[in-house]
C-alpha atoms as a PDB file:
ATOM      1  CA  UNK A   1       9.009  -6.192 -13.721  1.00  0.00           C
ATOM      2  CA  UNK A   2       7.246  -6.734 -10.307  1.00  0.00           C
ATOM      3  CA  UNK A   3       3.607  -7.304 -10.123  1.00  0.00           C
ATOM      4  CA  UNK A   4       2.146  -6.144  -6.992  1.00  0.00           C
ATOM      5  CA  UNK A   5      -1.538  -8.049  -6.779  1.00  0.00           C
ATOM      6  CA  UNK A   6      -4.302  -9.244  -3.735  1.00  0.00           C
ATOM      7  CA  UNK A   7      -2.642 -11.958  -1.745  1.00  0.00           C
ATOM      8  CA  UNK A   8      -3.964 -15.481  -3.196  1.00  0.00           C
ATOM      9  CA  UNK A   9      -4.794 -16.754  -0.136  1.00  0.00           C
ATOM     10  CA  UNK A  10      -7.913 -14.533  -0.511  1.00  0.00           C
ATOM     11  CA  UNK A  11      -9.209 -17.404  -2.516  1.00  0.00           C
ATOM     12  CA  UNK A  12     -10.592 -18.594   0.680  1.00  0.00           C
ATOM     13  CA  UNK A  13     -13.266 -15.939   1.144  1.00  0.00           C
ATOM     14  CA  UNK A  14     -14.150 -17.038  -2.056  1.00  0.00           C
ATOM     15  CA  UNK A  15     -14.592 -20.814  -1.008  1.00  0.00           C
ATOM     16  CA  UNK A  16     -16.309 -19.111   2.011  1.00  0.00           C
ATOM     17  CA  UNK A  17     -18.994 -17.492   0.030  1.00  0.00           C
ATOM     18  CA  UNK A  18     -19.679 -19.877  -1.851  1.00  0.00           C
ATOM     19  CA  UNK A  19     -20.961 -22.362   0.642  1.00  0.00           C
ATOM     20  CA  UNK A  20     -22.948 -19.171   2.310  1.00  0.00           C
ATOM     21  CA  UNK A  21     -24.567 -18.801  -1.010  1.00  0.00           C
ATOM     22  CA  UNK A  22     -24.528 -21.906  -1.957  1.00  0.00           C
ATOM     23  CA  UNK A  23     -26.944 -22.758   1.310  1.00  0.00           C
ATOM     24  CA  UNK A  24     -29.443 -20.086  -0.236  1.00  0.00           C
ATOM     25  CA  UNK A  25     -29.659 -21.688  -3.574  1.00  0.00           C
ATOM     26  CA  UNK A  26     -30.049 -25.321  -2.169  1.00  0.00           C
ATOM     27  CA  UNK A  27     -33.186 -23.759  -0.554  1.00  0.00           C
ATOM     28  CA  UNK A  28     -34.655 -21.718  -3.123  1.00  0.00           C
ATOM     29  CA  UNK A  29     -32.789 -22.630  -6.906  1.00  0.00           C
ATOM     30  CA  UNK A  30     -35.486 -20.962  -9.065  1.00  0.00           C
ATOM     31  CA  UNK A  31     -34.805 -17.390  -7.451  1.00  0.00           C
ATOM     32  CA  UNK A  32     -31.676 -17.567  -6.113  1.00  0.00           C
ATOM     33  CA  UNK A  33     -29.332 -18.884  -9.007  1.00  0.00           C
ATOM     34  CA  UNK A  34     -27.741 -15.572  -9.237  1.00  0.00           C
ATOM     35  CA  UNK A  35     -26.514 -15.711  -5.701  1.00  0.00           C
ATOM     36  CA  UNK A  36     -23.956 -18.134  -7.310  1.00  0.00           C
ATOM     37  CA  UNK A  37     -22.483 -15.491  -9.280  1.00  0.00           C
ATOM     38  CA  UNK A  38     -21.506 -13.802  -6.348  1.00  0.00           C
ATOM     39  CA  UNK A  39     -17.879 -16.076  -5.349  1.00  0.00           C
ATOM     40  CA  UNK A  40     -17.249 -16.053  -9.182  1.00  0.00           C
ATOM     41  CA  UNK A  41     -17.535 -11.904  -9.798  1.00  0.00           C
ATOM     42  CA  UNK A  42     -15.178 -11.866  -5.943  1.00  0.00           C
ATOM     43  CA  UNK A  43     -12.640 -14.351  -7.645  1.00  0.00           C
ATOM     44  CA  UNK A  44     -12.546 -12.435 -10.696  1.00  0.00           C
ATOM     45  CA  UNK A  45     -12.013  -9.171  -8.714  1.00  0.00           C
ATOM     46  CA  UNK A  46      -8.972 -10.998  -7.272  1.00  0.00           C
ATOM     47  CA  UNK A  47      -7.321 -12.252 -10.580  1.00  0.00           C
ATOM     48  CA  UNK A  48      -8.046  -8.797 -11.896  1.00  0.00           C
ATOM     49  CA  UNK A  49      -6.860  -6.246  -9.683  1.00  0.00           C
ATOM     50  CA  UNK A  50      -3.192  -5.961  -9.594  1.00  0.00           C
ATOM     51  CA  UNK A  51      -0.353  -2.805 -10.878  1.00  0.00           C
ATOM     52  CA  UNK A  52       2.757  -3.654 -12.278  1.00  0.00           C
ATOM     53  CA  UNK A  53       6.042  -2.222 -12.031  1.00  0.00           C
ATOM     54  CA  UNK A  54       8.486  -1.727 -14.972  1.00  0.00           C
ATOM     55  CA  UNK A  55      11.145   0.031 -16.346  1.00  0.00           C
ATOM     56  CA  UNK A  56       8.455   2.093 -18.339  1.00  0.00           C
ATOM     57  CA  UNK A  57       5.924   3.259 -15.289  1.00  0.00           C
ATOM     58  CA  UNK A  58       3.447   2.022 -13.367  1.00  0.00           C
ATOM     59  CA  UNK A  59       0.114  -0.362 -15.224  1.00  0.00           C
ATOM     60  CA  UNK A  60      -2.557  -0.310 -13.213  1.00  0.00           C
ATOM     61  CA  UNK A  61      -5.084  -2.787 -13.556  1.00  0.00           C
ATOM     62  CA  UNK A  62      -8.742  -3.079 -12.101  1.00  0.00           C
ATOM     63  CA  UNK A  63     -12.207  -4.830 -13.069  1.00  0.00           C
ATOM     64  CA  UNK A  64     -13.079  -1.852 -14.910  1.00  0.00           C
ATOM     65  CA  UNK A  65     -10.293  -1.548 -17.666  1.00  0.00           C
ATOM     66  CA  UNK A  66      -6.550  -0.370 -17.075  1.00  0.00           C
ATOM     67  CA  UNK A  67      -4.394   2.357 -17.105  1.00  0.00           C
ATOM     68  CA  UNK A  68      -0.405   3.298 -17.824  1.00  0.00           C
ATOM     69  CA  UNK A  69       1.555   5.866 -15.516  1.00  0.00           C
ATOM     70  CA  UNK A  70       4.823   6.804 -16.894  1.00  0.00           C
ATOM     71  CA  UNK A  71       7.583   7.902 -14.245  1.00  0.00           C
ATOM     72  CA  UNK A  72       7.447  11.040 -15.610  1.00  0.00           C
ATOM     73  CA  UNK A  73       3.829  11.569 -14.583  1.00  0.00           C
ATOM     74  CA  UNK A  74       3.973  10.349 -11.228  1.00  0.00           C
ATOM     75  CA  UNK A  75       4.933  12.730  -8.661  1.00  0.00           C
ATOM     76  CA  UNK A  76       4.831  10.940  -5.564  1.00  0.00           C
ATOM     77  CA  UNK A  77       2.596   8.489  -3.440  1.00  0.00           C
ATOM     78  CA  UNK A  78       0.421   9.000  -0.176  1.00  0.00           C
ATOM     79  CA  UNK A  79      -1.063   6.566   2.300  1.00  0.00           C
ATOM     80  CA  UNK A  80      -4.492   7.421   3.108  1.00  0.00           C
ATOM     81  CA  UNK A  81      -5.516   5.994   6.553  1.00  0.00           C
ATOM     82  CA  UNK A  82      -8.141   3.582   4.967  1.00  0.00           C
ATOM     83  CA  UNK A  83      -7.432   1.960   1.145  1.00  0.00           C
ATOM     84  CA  UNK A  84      -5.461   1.654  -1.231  1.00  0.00           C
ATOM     85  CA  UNK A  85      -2.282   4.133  -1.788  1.00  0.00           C
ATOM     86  CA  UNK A  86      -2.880   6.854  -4.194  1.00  0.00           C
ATOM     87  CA  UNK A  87      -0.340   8.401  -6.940  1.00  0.00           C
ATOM     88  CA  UNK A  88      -0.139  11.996  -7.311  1.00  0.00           C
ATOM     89  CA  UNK A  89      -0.265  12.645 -11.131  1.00  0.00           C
ATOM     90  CA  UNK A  90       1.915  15.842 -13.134  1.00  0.00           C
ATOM     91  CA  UNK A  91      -1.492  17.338 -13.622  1.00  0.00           C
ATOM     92  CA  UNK A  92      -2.586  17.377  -9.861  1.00  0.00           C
ATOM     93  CA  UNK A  93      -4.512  14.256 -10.422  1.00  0.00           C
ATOM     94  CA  UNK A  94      -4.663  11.356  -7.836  1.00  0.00           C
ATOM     95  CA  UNK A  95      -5.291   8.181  -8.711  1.00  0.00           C
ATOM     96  CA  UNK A  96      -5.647   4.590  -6.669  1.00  0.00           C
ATOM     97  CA  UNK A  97      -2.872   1.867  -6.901  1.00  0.00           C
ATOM     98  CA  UNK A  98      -5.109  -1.339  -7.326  1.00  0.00           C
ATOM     99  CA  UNK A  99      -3.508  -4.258  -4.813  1.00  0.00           C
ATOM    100  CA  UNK A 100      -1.168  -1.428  -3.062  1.00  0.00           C
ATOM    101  CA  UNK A 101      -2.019  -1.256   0.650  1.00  0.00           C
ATOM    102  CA  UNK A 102       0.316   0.155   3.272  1.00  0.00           C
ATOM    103  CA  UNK A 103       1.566  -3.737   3.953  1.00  0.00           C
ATOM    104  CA  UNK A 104       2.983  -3.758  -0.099  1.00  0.00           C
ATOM    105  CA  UNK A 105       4.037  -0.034   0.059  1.00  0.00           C
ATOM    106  CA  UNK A 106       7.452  -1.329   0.569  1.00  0.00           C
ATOM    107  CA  UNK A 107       7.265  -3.582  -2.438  1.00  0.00           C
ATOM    108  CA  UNK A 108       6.098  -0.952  -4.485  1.00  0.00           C
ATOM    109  CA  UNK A 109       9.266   1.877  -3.098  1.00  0.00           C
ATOM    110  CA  UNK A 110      11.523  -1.201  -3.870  1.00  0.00           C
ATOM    111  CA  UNK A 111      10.309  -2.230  -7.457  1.00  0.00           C
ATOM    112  CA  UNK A 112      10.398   1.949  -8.698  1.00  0.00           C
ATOM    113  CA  UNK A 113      14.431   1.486  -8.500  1.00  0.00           C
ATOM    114  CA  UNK A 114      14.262   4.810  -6.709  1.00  0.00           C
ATOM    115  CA  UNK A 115      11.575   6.375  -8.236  1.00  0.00           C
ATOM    116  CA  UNK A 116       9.771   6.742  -5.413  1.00  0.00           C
ATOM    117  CA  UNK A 117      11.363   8.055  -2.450  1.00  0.00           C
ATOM    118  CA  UNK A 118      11.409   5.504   0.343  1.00  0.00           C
ATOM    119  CA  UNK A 119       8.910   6.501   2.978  1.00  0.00           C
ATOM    120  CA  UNK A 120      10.394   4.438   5.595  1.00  0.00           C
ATOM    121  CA  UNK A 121      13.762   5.176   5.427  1.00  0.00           C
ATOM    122  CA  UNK A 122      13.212   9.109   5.617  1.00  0.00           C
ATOM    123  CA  UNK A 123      10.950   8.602   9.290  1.00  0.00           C
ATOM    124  CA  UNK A 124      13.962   6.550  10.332  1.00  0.00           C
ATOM    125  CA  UNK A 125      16.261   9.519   9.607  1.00  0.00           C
ATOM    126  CA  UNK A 126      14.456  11.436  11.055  1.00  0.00           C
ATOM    127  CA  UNK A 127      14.112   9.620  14.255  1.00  0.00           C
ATOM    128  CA  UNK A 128      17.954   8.929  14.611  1.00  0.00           C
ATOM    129  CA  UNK A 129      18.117  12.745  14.139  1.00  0.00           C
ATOM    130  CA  UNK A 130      15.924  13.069  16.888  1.00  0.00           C
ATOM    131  CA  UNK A 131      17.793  11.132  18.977  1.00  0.00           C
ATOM    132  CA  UNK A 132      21.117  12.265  18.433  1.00  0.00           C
ATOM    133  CA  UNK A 133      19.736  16.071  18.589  1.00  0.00           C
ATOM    134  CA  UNK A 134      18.583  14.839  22.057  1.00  0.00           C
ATOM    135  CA  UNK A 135      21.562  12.569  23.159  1.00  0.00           C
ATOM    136  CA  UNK A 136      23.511  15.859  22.441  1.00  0.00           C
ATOM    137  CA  UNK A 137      21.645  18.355  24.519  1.00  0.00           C
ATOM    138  CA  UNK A 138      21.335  15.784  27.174  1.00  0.00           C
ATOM    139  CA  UNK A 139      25.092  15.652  27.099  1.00  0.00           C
ATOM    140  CA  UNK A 140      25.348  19.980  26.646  1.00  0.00           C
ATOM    141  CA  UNK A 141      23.260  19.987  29.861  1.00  0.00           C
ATOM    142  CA  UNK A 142      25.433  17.293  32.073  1.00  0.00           C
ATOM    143  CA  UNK A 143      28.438  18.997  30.804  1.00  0.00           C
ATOM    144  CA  UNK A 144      27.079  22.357  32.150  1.00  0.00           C
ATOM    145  CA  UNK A 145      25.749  21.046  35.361  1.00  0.00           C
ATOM    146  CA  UNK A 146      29.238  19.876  36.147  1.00  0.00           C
ATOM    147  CA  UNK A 147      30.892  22.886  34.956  1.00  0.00           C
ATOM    148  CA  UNK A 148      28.255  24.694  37.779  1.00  0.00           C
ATOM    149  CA  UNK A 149      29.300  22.040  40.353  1.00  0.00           C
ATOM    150  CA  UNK A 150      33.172  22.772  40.135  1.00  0.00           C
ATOM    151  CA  UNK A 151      32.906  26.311  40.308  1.00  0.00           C
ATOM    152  CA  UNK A 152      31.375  25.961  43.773  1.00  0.00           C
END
């Protein structure tokens, strides 16, 4: 099982906000006490949000609750421009990979055993196609302008 989650390090922002808010409180504890809520709700976001990969499917995990995707279910993944990447459900559904950004989309292909076609490989077929499809007419056309110089 792989467990694809936010990087830890993101523990700093929360150290971060906490001295912002903290500077708040110091000034003002009566009204601003909630401000210290603030680094705690981030950190728990952060412990929260993850999806695992298993033999079973995908379990997705956010603040709000949970959810299981068998294989069967998914049909395949896309990479919005700005987010998190999105399954594409049996039943036309879409739904948001929690912790799955285009940097962990190669985790992700790599945990699914093949379950998920790898993205990256099929662009680099496709661009040593492109290149031998080129490489040969380059070579058709050389071969032909020679052909036209000998018959001279």
């Amino acid at each position: 099982m792989k467990v694809i989650r936010i990087p830890q390090t993101t523990y700093l922002a929360v150290v971060v906000l906490f001295f912002c808010v903290f500077f708040f409180f110091a000034g003002w504890p009566i009204g601003l006490w909630w401000l210290l809520l603030l680094p705690f709700g981030v950190a728990w976001w952060i412990e929260r949000t993850q999806t695992r990969v298993s033999e079973a499917g995908l379990d997705l995990r956010t603040v709000r609750g949970s959810r299981h995707i068998d294989w069967a279910e998914l049909k395949g993944v896309s990479v919005p421009k700005r987010g998190y990447v999105r399954a594409h459900l049996s039943d036309d559904s879409q739904v948001k990979l929690p912790a799955v950004g285009y940097d962990r989309l190669r985790d992700l292909i790599e945990a699914s055993q093949g379950r998920i076609p790898d993205l990256f490989a099929a662009a680099r077929d496709a661009e040593v196609r492109e290149y031998e499809e080129r490489k040969a007419a380059e070579a058709a056309a050389a071969a032909e302008s020679d052909e036209a110089d000998t018959s001279k």
